[in-house]
Protein backbone atom coordinates (compact mmCIF):
# COMPACT_ATOMS: atom_id res chain seq x y z
CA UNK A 1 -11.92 64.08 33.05
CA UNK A 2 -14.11 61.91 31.05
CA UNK A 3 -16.04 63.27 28.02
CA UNK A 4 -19.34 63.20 27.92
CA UNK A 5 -21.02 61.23 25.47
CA UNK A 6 -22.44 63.92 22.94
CA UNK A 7 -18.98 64.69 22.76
CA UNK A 8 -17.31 61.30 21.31
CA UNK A 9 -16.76 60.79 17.50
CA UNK A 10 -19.44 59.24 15.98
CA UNK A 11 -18.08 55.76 14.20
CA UNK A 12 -20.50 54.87 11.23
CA UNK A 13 -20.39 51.30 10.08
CA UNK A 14 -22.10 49.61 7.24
CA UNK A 15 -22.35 45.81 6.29
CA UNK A 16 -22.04 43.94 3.00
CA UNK A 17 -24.16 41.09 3.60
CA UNK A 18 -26.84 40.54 6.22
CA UNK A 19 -26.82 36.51 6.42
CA UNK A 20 -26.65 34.72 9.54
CA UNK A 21 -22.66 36.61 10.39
CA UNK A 22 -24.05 40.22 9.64
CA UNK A 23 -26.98 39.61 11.85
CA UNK A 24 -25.35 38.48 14.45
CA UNK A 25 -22.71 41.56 14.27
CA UNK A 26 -25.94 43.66 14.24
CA UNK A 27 -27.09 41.96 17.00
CA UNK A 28 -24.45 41.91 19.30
CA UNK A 29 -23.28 45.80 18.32
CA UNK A 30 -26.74 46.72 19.36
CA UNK A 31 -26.84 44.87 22.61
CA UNK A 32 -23.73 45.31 23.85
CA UNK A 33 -23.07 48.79 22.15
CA UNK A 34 -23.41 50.97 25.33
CA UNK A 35 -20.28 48.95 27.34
CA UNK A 36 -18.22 48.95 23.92
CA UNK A 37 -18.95 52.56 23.30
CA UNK A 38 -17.40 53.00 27.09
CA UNK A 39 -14.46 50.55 26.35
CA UNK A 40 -13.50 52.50 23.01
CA UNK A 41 -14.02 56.26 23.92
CA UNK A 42 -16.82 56.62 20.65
CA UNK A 43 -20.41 56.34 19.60
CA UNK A 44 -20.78 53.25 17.67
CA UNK A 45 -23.63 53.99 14.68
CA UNK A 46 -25.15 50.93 12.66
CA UNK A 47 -25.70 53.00 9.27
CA UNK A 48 -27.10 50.43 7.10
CA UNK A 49 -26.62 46.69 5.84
CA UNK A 50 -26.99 45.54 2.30
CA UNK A 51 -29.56 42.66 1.15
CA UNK A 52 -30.07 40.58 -1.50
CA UNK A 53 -34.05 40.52 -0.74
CA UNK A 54 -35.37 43.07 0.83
CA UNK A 55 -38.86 41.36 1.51
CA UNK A 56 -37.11 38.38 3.36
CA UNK A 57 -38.00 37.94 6.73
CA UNK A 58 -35.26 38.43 9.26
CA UNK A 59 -34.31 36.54 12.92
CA UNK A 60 -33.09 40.61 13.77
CA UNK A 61 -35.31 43.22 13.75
CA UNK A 62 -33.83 46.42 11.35
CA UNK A 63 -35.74 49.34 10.27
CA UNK A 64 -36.48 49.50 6.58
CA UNK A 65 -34.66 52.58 6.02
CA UNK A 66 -31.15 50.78 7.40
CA UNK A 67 -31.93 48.28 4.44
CA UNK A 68 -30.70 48.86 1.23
CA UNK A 69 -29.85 45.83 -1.76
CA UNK A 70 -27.60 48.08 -3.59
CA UNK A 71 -24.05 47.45 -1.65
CA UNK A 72 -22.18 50.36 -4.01
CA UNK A 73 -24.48 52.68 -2.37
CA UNK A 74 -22.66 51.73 1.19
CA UNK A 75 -19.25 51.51 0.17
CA UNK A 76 -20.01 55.42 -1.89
CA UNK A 77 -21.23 56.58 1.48
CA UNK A 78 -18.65 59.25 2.32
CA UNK A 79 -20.20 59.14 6.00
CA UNK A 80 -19.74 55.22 6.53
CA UNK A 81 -15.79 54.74 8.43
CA UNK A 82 -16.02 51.22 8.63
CA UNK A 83 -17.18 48.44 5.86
CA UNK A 84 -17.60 44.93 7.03
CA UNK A 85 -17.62 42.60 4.07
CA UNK A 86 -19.98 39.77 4.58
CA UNK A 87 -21.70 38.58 1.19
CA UNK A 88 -19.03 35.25 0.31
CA UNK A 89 -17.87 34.87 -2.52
CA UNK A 90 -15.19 36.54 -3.95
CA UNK A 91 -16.32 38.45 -7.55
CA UNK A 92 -18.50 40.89 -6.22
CA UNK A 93 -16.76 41.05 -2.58
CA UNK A 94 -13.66 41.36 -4.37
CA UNK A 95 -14.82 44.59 -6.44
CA UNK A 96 -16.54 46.14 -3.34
CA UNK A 97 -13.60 45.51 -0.99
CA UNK A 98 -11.12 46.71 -3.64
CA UNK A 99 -13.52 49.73 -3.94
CA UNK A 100 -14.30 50.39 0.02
CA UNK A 101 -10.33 50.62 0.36
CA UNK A 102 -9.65 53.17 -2.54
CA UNK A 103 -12.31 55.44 -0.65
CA UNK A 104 -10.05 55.63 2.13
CA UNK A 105 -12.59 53.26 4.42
CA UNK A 106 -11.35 50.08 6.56
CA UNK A 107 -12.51 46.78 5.83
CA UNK A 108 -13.94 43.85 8.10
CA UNK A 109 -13.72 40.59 6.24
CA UNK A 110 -14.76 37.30 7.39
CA UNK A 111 -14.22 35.92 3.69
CA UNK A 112 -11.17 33.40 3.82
CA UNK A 113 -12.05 32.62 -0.30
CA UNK A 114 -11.32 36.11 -1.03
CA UNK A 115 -7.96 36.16 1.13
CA UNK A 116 -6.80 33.29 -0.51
CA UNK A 117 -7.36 33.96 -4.53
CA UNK A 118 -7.00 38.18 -3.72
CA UNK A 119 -5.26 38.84 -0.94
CA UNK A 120 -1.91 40.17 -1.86
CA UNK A 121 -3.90 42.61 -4.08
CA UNK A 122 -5.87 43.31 -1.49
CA UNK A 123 -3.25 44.52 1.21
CA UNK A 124 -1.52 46.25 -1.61
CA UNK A 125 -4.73 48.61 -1.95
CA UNK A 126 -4.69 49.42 1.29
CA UNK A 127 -1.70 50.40 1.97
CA UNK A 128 -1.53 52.40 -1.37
CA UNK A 129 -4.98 53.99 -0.01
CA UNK A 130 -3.60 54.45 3.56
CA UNK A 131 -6.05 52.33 5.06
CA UNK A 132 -6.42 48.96 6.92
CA UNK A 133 -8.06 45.55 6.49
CA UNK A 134 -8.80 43.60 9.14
CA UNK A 135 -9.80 39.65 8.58
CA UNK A 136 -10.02 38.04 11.90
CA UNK A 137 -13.29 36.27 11.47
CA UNK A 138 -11.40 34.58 7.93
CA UNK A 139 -9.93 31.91 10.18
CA UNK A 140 -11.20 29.51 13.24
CA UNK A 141 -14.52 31.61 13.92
CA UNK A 142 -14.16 32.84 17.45
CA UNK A 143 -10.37 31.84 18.18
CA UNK A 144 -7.90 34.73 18.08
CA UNK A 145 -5.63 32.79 15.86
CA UNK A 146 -4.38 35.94 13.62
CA UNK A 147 -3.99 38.45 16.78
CA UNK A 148 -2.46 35.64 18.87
CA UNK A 149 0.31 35.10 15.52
CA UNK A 150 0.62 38.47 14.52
CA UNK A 151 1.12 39.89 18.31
CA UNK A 152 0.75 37.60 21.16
CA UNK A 153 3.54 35.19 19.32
CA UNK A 154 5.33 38.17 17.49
CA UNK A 155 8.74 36.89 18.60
CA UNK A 156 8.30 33.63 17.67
CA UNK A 157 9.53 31.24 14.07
CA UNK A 158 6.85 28.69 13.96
CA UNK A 159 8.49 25.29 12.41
CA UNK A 160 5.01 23.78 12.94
CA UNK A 161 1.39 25.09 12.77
CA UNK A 162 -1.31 22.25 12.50
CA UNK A 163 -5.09 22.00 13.58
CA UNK A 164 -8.25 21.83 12.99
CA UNK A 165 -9.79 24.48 10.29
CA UNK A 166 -13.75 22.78 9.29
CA UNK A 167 -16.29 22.25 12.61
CA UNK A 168 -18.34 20.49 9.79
CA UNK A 169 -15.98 17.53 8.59
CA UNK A 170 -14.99 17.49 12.70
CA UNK A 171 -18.63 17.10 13.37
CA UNK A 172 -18.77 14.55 10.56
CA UNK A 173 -15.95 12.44 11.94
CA UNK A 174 -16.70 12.81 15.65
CA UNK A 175 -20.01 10.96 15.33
CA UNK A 176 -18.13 7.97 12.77
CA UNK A 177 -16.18 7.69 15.17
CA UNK A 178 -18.56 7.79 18.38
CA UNK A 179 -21.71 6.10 16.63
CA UNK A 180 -19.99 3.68 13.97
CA UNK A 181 -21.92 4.94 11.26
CA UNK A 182 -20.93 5.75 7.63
CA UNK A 183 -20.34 9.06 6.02
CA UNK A 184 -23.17 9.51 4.48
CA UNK A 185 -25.81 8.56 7.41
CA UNK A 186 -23.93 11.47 9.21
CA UNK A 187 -23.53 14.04 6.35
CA UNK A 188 -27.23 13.64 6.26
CA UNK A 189 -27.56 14.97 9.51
CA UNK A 190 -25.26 17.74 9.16
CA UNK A 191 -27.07 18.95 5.82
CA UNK A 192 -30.38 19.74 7.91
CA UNK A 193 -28.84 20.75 10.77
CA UNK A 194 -27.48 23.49 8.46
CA UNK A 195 -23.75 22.20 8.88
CA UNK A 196 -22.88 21.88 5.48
CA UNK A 197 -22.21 24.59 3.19
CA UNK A 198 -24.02 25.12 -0.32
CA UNK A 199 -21.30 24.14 -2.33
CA UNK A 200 -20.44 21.17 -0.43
CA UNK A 201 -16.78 20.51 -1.56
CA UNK A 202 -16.03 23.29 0.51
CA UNK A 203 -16.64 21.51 3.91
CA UNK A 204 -16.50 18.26 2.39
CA UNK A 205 -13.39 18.07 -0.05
CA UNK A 206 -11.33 20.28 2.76
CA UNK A 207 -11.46 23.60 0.39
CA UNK A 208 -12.69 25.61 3.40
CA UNK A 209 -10.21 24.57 5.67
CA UNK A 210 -7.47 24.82 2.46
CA UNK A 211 -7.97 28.45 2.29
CA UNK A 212 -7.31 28.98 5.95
CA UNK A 213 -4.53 27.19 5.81
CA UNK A 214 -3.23 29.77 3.20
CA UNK A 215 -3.91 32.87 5.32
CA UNK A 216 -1.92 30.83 8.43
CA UNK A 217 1.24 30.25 5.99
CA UNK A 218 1.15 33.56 4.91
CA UNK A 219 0.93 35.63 8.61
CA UNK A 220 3.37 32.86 9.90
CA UNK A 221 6.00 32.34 7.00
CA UNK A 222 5.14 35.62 4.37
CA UNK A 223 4.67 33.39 1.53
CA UNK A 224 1.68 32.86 -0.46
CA UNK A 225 0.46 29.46 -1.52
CA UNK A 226 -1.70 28.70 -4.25
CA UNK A 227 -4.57 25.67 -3.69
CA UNK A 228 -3.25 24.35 -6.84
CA UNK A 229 0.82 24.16 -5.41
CA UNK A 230 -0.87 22.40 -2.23
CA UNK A 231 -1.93 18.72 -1.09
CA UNK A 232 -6.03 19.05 -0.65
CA UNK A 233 -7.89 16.07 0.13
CA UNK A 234 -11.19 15.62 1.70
CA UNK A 235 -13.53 13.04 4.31
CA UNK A 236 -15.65 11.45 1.60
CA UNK A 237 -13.70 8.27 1.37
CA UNK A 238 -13.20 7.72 4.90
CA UNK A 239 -14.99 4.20 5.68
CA UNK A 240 -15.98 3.01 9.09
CA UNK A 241 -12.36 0.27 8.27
CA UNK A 242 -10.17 3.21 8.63
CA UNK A 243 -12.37 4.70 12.13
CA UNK A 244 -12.74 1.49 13.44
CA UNK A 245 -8.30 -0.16 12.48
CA UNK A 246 -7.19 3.78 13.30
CA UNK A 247 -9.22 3.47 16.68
CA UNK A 248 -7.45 -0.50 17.46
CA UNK A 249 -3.86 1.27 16.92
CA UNK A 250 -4.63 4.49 19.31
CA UNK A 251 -5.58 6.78 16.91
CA UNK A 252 -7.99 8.75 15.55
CA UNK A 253 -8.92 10.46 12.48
CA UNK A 254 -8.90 14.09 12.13
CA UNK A 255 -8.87 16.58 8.65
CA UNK A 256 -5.90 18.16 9.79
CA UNK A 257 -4.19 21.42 7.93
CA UNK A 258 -0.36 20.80 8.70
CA UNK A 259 2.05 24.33 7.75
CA UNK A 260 5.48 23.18 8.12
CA UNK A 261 8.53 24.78 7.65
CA UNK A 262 12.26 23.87 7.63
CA UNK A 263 14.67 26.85 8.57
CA UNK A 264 17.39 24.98 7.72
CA UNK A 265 16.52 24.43 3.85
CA UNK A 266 14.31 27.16 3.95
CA UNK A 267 11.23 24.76 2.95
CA UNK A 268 7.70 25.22 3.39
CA UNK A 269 5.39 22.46 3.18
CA UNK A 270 1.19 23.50 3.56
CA UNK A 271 -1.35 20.92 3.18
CA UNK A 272 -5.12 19.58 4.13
CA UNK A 273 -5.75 16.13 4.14
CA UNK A 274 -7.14 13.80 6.94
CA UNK A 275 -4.79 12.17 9.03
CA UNK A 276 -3.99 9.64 12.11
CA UNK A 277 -3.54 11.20 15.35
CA UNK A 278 -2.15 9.49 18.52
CA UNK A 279 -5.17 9.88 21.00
CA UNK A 280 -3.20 10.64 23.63
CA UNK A 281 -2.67 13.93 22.00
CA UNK A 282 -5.04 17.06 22.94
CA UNK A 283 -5.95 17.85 19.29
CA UNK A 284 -7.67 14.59 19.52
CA UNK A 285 -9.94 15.41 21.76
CA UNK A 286 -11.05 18.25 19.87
CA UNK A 287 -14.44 17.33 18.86
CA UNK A 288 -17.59 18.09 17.25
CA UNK A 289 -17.98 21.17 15.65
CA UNK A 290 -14.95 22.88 17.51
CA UNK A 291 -11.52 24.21 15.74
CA UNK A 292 -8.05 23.59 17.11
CA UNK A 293 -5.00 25.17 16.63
CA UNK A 294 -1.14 23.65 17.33
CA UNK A 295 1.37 26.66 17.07
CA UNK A 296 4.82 25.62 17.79
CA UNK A 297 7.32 28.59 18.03
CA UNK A 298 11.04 28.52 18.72
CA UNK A 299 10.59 30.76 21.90
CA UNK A 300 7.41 29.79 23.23
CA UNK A 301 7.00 25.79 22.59
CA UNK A 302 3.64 24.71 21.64
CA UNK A 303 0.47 26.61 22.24
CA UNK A 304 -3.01 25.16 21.32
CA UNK A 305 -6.08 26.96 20.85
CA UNK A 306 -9.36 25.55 20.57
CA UNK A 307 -13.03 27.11 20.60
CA UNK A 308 -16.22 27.63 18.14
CA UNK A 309 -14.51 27.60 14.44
CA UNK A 310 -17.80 29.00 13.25
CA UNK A 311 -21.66 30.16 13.53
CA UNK A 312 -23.41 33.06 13.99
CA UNK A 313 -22.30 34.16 17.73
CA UNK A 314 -18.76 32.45 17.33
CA UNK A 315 -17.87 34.97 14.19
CA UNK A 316 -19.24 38.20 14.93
CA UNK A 317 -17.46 37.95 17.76
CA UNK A 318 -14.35 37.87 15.85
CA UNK A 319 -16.02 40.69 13.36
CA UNK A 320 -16.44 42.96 16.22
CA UNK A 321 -13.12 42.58 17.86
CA UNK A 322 -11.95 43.49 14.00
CA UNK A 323 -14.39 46.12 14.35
CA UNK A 324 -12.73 47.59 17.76
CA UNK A 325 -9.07 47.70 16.21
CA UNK A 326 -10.75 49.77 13.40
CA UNK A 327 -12.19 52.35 15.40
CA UNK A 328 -8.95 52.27 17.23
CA UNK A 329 -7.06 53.06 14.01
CA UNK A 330 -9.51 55.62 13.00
CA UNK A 331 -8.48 57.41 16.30
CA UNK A 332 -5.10 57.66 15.67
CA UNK A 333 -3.92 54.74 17.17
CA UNK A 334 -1.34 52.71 15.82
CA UNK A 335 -2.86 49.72 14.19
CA UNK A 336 -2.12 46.26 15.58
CA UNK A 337 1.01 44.66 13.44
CA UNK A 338 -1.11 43.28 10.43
CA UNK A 339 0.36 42.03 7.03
CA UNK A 340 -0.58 44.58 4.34
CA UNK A 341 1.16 47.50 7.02
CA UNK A 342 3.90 45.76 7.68
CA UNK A 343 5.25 44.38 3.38
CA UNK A 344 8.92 44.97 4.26
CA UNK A 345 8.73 42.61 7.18
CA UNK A 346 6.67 40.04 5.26
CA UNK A 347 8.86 40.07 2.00
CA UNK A 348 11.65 39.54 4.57
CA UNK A 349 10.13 36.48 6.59
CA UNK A 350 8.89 35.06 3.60
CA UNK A 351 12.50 35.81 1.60
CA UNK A 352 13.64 32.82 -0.42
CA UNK A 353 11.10 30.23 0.79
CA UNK A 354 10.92 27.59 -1.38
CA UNK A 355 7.69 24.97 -1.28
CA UNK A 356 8.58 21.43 -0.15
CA UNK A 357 8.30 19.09 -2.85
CA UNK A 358 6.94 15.66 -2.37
CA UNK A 359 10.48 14.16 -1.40
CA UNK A 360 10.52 16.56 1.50
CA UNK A 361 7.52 15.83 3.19
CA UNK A 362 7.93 12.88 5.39
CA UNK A 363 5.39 10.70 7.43
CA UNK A 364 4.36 7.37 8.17
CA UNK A 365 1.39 5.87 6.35
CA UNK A 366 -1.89 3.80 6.42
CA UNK A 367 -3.09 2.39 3.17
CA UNK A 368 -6.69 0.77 2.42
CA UNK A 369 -6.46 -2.23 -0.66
CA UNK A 370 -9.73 -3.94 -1.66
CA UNK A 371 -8.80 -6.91 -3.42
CA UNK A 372 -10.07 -10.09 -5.20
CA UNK A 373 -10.10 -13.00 -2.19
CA UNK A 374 -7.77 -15.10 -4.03
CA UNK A 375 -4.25 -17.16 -3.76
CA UNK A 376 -1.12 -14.94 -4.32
CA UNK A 377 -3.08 -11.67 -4.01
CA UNK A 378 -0.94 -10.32 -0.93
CA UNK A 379 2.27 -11.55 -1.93
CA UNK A 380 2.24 -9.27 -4.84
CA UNK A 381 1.18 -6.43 -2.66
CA UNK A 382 4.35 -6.61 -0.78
CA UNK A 383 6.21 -7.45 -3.82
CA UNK A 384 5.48 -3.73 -5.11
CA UNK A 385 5.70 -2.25 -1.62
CA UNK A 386 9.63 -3.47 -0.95
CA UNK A 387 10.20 -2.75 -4.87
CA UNK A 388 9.36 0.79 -3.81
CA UNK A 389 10.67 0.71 -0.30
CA UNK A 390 7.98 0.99 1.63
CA UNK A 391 8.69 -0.89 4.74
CA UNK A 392 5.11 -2.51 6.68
CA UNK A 393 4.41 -1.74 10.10
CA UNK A 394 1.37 -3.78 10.63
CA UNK A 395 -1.26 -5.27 8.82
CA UNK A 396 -4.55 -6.22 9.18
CA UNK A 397 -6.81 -8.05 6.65
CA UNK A 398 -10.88 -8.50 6.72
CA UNK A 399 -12.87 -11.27 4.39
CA UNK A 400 -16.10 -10.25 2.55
CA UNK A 401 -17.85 -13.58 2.07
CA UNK A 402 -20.17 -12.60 0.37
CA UNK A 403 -18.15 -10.70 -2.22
CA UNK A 404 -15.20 -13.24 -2.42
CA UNK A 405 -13.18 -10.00 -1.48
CA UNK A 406 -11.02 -8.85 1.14
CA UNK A 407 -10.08 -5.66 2.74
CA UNK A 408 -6.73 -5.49 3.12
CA UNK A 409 -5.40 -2.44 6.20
CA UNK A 410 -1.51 -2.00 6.37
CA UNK A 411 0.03 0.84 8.14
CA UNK A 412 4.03 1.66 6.54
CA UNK A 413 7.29 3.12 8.47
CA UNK A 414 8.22 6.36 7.40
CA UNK A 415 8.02 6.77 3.93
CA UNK A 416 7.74 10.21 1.80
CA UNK A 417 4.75 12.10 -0.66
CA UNK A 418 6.68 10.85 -3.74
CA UNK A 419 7.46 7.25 -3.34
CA UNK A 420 3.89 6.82 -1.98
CA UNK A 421 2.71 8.23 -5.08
CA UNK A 422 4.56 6.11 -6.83
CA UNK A 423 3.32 3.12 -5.06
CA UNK A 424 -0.28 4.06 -5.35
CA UNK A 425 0.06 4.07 -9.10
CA UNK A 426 1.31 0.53 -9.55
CA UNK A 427 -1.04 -0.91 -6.82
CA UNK A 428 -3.94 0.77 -8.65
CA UNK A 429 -2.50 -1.09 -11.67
CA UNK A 430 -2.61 -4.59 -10.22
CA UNK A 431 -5.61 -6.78 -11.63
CA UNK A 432 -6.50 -8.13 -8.33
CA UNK A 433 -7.04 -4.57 -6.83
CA UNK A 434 -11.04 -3.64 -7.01
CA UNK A 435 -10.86 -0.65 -5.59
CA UNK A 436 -8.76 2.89 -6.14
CA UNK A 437 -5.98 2.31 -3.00
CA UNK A 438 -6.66 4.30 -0.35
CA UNK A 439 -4.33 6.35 1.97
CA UNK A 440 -3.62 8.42 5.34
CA UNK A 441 -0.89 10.07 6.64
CA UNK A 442 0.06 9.05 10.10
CA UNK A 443 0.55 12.83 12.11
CA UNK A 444 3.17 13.07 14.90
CA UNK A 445 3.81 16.24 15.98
């Protein structure tokens, strides 16, 4: 027999943060709250949503009385089951996530910052509190990357995770590479189309995509990474010579976060950095303001994922399928498998990983030299790349007449993190070098 609806548990949620993610959760929950009330046995109530301005006009209608700019006063709301954190940032979220789970409440977070710099404390909190924090919106928008790790994949090691984390430096390199533009005609564009974050260095310098990256490493290999232990490098430098030579050799150029681990060693190498792709390969394809996701497990083989990695529809999607497992707990169901329940399990996986160091992580390599157009000036190029072993693949060069400069575009045979290094620093060194030496990885998966 099915209950009728006055008799279903009332679910009360309240949201941190009414920005272009907590009105679309408000929007969808209200439009599509009759077939999800069905779906999850409840009544779903919208309680209120914290502002910064109340006086701002809105794109979703909300009665002034579900408006508050106070947050505290929604996380002290003993009638409010369900907090979804939505403000950014991580000092204030921090404080009222911290606070939400001490009150016994669940948490929705789409704040990757916040997992990164505070999540261990974070899942420690709620499991001291007996409550749960879900985060499924913190990585790749509307994919299911953290359900599809922590269940769909459960019996699965994953020796390789790699993909696409930041639709904006995708959307960036998709039209260099489409249009033949530079950088900064197209970062333009993605500024007032809204693309591009506030602080910048986020999209731009791969810190977005960095922090992802940590959450991935974490759910797949139970160790936490700190931004300052890890490779991070951005699109800024990327010049229409690397689209155009990358392009001529079958590739193309993609901010890639690559998770690897060695089960042999034990080794775990995470990094961001923008890298050559065959494009034969399907994460090449992935385009414009899309994510994509590589999972290779040791039962499954490879897996790729690829949808919206953010906006407004994309993520409170993901917030309201976090939203569903919460009402779900709340009922008495167990909780899907997620980190801060499961410690033991985690300390286990993650048990005496070390972090690659430079010398572990192999690749192949392109490098970018802008030199003086004179006599001798390549021969002592490849004097200090076979006095560091760096063996050339090909190589390229293109004259500047007008400069009396060249552009000089070598890609190397496998080589390592350190002895590039090294060779950076004594080609940066050499008199006839103008420029800072630029390089790539070269990704084969």
């Amino acid at each position: 027999m099915v209950a009728n609806q006055s008799s279903k548990r009332t679910i009360k949620i309240g949201l941190l943060g009414f920005g272009v993610v907590g009105q679309g959760v408000w929007k969808h929950l209200t439009a599509d709250r009759s077939a999800l009330e069905q779906r999850l046995g409840v009544k779903l109530e919208l309680a209120r949503a914290a502002v910064s301005d109340l006086s701002k006009k809105r794109d979703v209608r909300v009665a002034k009385s579900k408006l508050t700019d106070d947050p505290q006063t929604i996380v002290d709301d003993p009638s409010i089951d369900i907090v979804c954190e939505l403000i950014g940032g991580t000092k204030l979220a921090r404080k009222l996530t911290l606070d939400a789970l001490k009150a016994g409440k669940i948490v929705v977070s789409a704040n990757k910052a916040l997992i990164c710099d505070y999540g261990e404390e974070i899942f420690a909190c709620a499991r001291k509190h007996g409550t749960h924090y879900f985060f499924e919106a913190s990585v790749a928008g509307g994919i299911p990357i953290i359900k599809t790790l922590r269940e769909g994949l459960v019996a699965n090691r994953f020796p390789l995770i790699y993909g696409i984390l930041n639709g904006t430096s995708n959307y960036i390199l998709t039209r260099m590479e489409r249009e033949g533009l530079s950088f900064e005609d197209i970062v333009g564009d993605a500024r007032a189309l809204g693309y591009v974050e506030a602080d910048e260095s986020l999209d731009l310098d791969g810190w977005d995509a960095a922090h992802k990256a940590v959450i991935l490493a974490y759910l797949a290999h139970g160790r936490w990474v700190k931004l300052k232990d890890m490779l991070v490098e951005g699109i800024r430098d990327i010049t229409q010579h690397d689209i155009t030579y990358a392009r001529e050799l079958g590739y193309k150029i993609k901010l890639l976060a690559v998770i690897t681990r060695d089960f042999d060693s034990n080794r775990l190498s995470v990094r961001l950095h923008p890298a050559l792709i065959p494009a034969r390969e399907m994460m090449a394809s992935v385009d414009e303001v899309f994510n994509g996701i590589s999972l290779t497990g040791d039962v499954v083989g490879t897996t790729l994922l690829v949808g919206r990695g953010a906006g407004q529809d994309a993520t409170a999607s993901a917030v309201i399928s976090d939203i569903a497992d919460a009402v779900h707990a709340l009922l008495g169901a167990p909780a899907p498998i997620i980190c801060e329940e499961d410690a033991e399990v985690y300390a286990d996986l993650g048990a005496g990983v070390e972090l690659a160091s430079p010398s572990d992580i192999h690749a192949s390599y392109y490098l970018r030299l802008r030199v003086k157009d004179q006599p001798g000036v390549l021969a002592k190029i490849t004097e200090v790349l076979s006095e560091q072993g760096v063996s050339i693949a090909s190589m390229i060069q293109h004259e500047e007449l007008s400069s009396r400069s060249a552009t000089l575009l070598f890609t190397t045979h496998e080589s390592n993190e350190h002895v590039m290094g090294e060779t950076l620093k004594r080609l940066k060194k050499l008199k006839t070098v103008i420029d800072a030496p630029f390089l790539l990885r070269i990704f084969e998966s």
